[in-house]
Protein backbone atom coordinates (compact mmCIF):
# COMPACT_ATOMS: atom_id res chain seq x y z
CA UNK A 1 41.99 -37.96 -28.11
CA UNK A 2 40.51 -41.56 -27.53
CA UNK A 3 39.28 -41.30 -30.91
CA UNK A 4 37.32 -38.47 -30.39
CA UNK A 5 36.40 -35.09 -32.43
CA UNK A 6 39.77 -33.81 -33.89
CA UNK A 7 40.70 -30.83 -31.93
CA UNK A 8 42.94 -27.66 -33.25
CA UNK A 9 44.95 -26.63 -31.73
CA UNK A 10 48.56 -26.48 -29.31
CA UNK A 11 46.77 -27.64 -25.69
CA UNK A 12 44.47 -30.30 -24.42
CA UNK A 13 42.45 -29.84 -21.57
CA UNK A 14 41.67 -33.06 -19.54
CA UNK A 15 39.14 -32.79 -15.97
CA UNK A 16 41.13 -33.91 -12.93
CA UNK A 17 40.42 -37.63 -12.67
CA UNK A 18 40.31 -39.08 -8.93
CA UNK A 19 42.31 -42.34 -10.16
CA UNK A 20 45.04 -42.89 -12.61
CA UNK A 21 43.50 -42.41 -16.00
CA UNK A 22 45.27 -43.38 -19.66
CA UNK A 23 44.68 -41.95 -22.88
CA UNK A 24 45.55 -42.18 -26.19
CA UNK A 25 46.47 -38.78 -28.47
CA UNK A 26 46.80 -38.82 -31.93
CA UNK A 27 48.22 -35.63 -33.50
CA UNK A 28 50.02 -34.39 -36.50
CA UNK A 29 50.34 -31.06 -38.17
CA UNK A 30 49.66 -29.51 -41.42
CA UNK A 31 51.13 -26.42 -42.95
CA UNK A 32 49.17 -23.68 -45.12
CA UNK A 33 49.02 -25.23 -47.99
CA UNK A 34 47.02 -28.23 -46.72
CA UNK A 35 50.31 -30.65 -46.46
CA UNK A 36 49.60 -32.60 -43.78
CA UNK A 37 52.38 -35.18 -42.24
CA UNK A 38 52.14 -38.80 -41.08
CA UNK A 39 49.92 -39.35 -37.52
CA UNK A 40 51.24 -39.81 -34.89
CA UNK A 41 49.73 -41.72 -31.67
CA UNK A 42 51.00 -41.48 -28.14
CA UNK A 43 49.70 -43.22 -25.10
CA UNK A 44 50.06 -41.26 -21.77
CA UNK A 45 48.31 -41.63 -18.30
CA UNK A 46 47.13 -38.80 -15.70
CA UNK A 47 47.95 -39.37 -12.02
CA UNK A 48 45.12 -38.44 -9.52
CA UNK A 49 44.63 -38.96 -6.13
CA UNK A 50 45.78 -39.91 -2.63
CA UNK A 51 46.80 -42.02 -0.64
CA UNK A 52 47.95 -43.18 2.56
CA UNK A 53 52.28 -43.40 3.77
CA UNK A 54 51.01 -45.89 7.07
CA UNK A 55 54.18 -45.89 9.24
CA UNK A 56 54.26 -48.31 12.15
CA UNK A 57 56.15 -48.73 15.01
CA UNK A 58 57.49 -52.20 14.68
CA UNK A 59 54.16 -53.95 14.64
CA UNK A 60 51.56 -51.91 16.84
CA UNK A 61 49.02 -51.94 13.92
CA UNK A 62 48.82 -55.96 13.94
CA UNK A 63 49.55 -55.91 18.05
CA UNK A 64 47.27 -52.87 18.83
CA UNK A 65 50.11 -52.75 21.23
CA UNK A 66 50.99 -49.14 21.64
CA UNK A 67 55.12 -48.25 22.26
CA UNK A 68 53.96 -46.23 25.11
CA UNK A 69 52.88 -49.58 27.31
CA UNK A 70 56.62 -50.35 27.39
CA UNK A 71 57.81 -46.92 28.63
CA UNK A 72 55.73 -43.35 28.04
CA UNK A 73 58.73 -41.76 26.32
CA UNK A 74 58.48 -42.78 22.23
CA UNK A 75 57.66 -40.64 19.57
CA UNK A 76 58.54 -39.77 15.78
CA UNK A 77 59.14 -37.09 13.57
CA UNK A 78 58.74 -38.12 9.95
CA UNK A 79 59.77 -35.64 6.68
CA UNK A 80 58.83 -36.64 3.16
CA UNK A 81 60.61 -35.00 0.61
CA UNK A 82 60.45 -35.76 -3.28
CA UNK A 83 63.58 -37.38 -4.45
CA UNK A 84 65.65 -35.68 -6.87
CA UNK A 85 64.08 -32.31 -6.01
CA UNK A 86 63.68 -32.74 -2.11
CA UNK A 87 60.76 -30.72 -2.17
CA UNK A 88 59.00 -31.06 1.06
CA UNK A 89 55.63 -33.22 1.08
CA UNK A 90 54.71 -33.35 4.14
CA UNK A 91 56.19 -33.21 7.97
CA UNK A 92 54.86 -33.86 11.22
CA UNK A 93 55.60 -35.43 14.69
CA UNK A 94 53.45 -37.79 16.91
CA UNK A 95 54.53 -39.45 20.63
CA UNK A 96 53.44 -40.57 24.00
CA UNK A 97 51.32 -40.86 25.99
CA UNK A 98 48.07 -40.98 23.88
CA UNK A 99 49.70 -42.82 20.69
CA UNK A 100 49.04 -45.94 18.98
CA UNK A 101 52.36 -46.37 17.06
CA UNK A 102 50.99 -45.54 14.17
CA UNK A 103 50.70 -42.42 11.65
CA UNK A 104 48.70 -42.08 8.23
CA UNK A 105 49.62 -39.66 6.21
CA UNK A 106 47.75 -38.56 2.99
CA UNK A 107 50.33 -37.62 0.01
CA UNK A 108 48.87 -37.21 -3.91
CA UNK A 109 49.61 -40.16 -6.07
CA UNK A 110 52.71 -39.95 -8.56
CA UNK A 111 55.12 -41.23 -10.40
CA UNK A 112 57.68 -39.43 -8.86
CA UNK A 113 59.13 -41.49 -5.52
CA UNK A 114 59.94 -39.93 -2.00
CA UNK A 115 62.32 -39.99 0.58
CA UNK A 116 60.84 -40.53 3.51
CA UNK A 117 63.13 -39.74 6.65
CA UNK A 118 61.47 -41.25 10.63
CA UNK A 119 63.14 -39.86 13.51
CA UNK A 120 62.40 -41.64 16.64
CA UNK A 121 62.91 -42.43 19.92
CA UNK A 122 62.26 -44.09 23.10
CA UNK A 123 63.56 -44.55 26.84
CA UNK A 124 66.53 -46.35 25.17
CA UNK A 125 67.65 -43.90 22.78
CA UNK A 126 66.76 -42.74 19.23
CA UNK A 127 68.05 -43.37 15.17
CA UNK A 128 66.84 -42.36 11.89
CA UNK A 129 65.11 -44.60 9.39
CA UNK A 130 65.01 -43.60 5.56
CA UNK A 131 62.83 -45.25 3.09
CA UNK A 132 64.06 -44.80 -0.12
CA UNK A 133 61.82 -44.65 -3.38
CA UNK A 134 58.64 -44.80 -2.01
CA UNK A 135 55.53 -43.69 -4.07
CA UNK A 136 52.03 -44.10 -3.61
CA UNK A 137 50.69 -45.03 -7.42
CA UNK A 138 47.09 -45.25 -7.48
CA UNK A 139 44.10 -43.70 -5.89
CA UNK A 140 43.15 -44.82 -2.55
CA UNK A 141 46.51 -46.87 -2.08
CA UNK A 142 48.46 -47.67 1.65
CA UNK A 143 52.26 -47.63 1.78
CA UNK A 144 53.35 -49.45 4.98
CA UNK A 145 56.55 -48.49 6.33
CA UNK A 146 57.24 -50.59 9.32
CA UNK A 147 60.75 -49.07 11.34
């Protein structure tokens, strides 16, 4: 691996890597009687990490304006699932009268996107957003989902 010692055999161990790390494996086999066949050289990368899904009420994080100035009845309730799977990530809720709008939420990195369902409401009346496809990629990385 990375033009290392050759190893024998079936498994490679790599240490858990806080970023996204890519490597290069070559491999190949040989039988008992010494045949061995042609090389072969993949390239692969290991996802590490976290990072942050930011979601926003409208704009509060550029305002500092807080939804509960207008009226002390807003809050959220957020799921993110994995897509495909639906595999829960993480789920929480946040609201009035103490909150700023908006929510950080740590998720690991991957290449695997996520659904990522806000219900919310106000005075007014509530709705669902869904953010489709979202993935946080590299290691220290903010998603900002603005609804």
């Amino acid at each position: 691996m990375d033009g290392g010692p050759v190893q024998e055999g079936t498994s490679i161990h790599v240490p858990e890597v806080p970023g996204n790390i890519t490597y290069t494996l070559e491999f190949w086999s040989v039988d008992g009687f010494g045949n061995e066949e042609t090389h072969h050289v993949e390239t692969f990368t290991i996802y590490g990490g976290t990072g942050i899904l930011r979601m926003v009420w409208g704009d509060s994080d550029y305002t500092g304006i807080s939804p509960c100035v207008a009226n002390n009845t807003a809050g959220l309730q957020w799921e993110i699932r994995r897509t495909g799977s639906g595999e829960l990530i993480s789920a929480g809720m946040d609201g009035c009268p103490n909150w700023s709008g908006v929510d950080d939420v740590e998720i690991p990195v991957s290449y695997i996107t996520n659904t990522v369902d806000i219900f919310w409401y106000d005075a007014y009346g509530s709705d669902i957003t869904t953010f489709y496809n979202v993935a946080v990629t590299y290691d220290g990385e903010i998603v900002r989902l603005s609804y």
